[in-house]
Protein backbone atom coordinates (compact mmCIF):
# COMPACT_ATOMS: atom_id res chain seq x y z
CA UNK A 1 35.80 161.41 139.83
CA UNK A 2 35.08 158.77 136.87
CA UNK A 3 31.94 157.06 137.87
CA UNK A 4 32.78 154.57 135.07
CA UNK A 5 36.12 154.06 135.76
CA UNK A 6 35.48 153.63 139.31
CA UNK A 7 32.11 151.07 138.62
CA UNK A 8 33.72 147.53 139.93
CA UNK A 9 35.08 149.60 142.78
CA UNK A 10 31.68 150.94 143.36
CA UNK A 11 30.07 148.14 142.97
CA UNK A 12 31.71 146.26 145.50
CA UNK A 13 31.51 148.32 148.35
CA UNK A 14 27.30 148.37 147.46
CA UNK A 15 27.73 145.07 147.29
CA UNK A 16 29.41 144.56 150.75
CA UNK A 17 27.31 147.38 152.10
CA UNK A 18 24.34 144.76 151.17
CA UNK A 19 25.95 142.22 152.81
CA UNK A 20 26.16 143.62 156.07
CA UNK A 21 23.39 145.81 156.61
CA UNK A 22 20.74 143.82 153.94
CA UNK A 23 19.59 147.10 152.37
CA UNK A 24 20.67 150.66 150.84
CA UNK A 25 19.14 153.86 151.51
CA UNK A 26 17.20 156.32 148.62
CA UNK A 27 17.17 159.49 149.23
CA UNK A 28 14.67 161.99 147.48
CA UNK A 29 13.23 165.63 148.11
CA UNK A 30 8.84 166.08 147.67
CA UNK A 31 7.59 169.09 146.18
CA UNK A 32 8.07 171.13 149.18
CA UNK A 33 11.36 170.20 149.37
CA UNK A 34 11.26 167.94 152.28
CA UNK A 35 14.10 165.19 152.19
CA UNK A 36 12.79 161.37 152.38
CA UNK A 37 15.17 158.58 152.69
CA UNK A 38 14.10 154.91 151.60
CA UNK A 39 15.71 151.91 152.65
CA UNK A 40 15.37 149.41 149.93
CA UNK A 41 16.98 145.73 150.34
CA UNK A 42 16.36 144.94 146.54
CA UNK A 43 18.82 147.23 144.63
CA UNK A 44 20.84 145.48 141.80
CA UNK A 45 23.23 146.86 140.54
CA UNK A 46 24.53 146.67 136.43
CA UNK A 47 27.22 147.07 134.26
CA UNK A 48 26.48 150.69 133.24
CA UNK A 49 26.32 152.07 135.88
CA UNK A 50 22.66 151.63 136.60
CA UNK A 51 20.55 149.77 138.68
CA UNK A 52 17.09 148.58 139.01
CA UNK A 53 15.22 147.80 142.68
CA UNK A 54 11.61 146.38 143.59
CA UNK A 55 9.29 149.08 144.30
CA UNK A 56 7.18 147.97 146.72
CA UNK A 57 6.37 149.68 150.30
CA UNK A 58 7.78 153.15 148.70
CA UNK A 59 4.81 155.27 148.66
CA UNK A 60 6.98 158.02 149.44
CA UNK A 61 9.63 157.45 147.49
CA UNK A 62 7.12 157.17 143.68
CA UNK A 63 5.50 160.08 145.24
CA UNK A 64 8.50 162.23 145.23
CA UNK A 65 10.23 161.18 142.35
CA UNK A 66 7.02 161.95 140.41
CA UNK A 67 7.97 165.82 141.35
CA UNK A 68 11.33 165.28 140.94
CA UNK A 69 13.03 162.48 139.56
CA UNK A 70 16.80 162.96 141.18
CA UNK A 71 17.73 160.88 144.11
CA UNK A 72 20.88 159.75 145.93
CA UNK A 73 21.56 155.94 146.67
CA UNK A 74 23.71 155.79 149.92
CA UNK A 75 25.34 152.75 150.85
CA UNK A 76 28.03 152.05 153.76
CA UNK A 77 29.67 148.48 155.03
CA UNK A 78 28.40 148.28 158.26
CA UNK A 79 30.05 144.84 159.04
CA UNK A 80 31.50 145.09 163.18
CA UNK A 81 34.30 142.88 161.72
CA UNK A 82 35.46 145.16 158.93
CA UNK A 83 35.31 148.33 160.97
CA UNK A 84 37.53 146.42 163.87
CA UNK A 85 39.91 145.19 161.17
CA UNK A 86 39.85 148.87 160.07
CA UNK A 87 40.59 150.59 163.35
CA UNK A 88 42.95 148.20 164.38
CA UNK A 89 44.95 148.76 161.12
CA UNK A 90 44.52 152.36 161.38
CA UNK A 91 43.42 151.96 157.88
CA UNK A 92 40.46 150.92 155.46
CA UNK A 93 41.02 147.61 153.48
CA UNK A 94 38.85 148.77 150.92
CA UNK A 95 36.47 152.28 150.69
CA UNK A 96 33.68 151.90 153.24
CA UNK A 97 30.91 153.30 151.55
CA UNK A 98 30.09 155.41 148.61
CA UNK A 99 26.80 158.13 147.23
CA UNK A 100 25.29 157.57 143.96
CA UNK A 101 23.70 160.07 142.25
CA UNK A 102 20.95 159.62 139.85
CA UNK A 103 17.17 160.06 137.95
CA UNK A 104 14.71 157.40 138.78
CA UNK A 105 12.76 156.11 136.04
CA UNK A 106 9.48 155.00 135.68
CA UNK A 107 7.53 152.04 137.19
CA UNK A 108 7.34 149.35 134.82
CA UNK A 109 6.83 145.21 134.98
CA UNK A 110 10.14 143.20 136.18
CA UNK A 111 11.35 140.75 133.80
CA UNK A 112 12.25 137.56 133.87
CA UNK A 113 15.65 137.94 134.59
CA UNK A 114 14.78 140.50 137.01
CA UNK A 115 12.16 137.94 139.18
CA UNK A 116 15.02 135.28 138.95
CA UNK A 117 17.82 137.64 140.69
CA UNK A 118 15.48 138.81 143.35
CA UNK A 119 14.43 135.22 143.89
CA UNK A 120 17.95 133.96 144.41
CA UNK A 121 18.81 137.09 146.58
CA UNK A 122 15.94 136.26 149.34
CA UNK A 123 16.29 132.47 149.56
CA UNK A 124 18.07 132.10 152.24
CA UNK A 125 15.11 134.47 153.87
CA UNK A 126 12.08 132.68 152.12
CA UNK A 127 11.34 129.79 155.21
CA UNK A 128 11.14 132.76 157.89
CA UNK A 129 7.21 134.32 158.57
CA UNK A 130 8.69 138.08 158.35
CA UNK A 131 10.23 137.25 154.57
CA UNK A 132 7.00 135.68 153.39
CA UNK A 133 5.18 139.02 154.67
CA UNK A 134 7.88 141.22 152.78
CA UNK A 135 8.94 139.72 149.96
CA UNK A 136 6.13 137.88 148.12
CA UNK A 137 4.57 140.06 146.29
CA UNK A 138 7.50 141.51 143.75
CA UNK A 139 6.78 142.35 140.09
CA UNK A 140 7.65 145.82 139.15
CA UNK A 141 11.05 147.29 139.46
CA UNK A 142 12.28 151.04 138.69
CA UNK A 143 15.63 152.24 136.74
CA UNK A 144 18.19 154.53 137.89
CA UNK A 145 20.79 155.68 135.91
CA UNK A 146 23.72 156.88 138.03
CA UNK A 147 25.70 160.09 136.48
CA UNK A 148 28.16 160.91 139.61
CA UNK A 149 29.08 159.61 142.76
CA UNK A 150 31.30 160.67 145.76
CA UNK A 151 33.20 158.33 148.45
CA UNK A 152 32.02 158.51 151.88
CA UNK A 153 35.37 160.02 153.15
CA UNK A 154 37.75 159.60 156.41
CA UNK A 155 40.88 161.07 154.90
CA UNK A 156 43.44 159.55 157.64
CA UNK A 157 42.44 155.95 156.94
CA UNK A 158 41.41 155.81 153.21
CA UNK A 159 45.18 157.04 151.66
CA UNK A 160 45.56 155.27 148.53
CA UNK A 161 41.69 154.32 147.81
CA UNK A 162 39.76 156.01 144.72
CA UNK A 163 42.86 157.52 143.64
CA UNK A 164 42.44 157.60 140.16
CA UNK A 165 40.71 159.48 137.70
């Protein structure tokens, strides 16, 4: 499938798949081959299909990508009230969640732009003890450019969703 034609399609079900479950997972493979998955609750998405996320608390994750810069960015709506409206249609509204497939780039300094989005995303958080402790201390991101990606799939109730291209 068209990752580009698909992008909006993608990018809402990340974006839902935020929504509900406040994070995505990375996954990524060390030199030995061992898998590592990263749940990171800063991923933004843009129009190119790329993205950019906060790196902090990923000591595996730089580690691994440092080896071997592929990784997979998993994402699934996880909302009780979409999955009930789903069953009880015997069909999903819209695709429940979706793999992206990628390289990670370096570490470098967020920008501006970058501080401001992050910013807006935890505000609601910011007057809670646990958010301070988490999300205080951002200021460098990472790239990934996304080259494929590939629906999570239950045939009987997804007819009609990602049909083209």
């Amino acid at each position: 499938m068209n990752i580009k034609q698909h992008w909006l399609e993608i990018t809402n079900v990340i974006q839902q798949a935020q929504k509900s479950n406040m994070h995505c997972a990375i996954a990524s493979v060390d030199e030995n081959g061992i898998p590592n998955i990263t749940p990171i609750g800063t991923v933004f998405l843009r129009d190119d299909q790329s993205a950019y996320f906060f790196d902090s608390f990923t000591s595996q994750l730089a580690s691994n990508v440092q080896h071997n810069p592929n990784v997979c960015l998993s994402a699934v709506n996880s909302s009780t009230m979409y999955w009930l409206k789903s069953f009880f249609k015997g069909r999903f509204s819209s695709a429940p969640g979706v793999r992206l497939y990628g390289t990670m780039g370096p570490l470098r300094a967020a920008t501006q732009e970058e501080l401001t989005a992050v910013a807006k995303r935890i505000k609601p958080k910011k007057l809670f003890k646990g958010s301070k402790l988490i999300w205080s201390d951002f200021t460098h991101v990472r790239d990934i450019k996304f080259t494929e990606f590939r629906p999570v799939q239950y045939p009987k109730m997804m007819e009609g969703l990602w049909e083209r291209g």
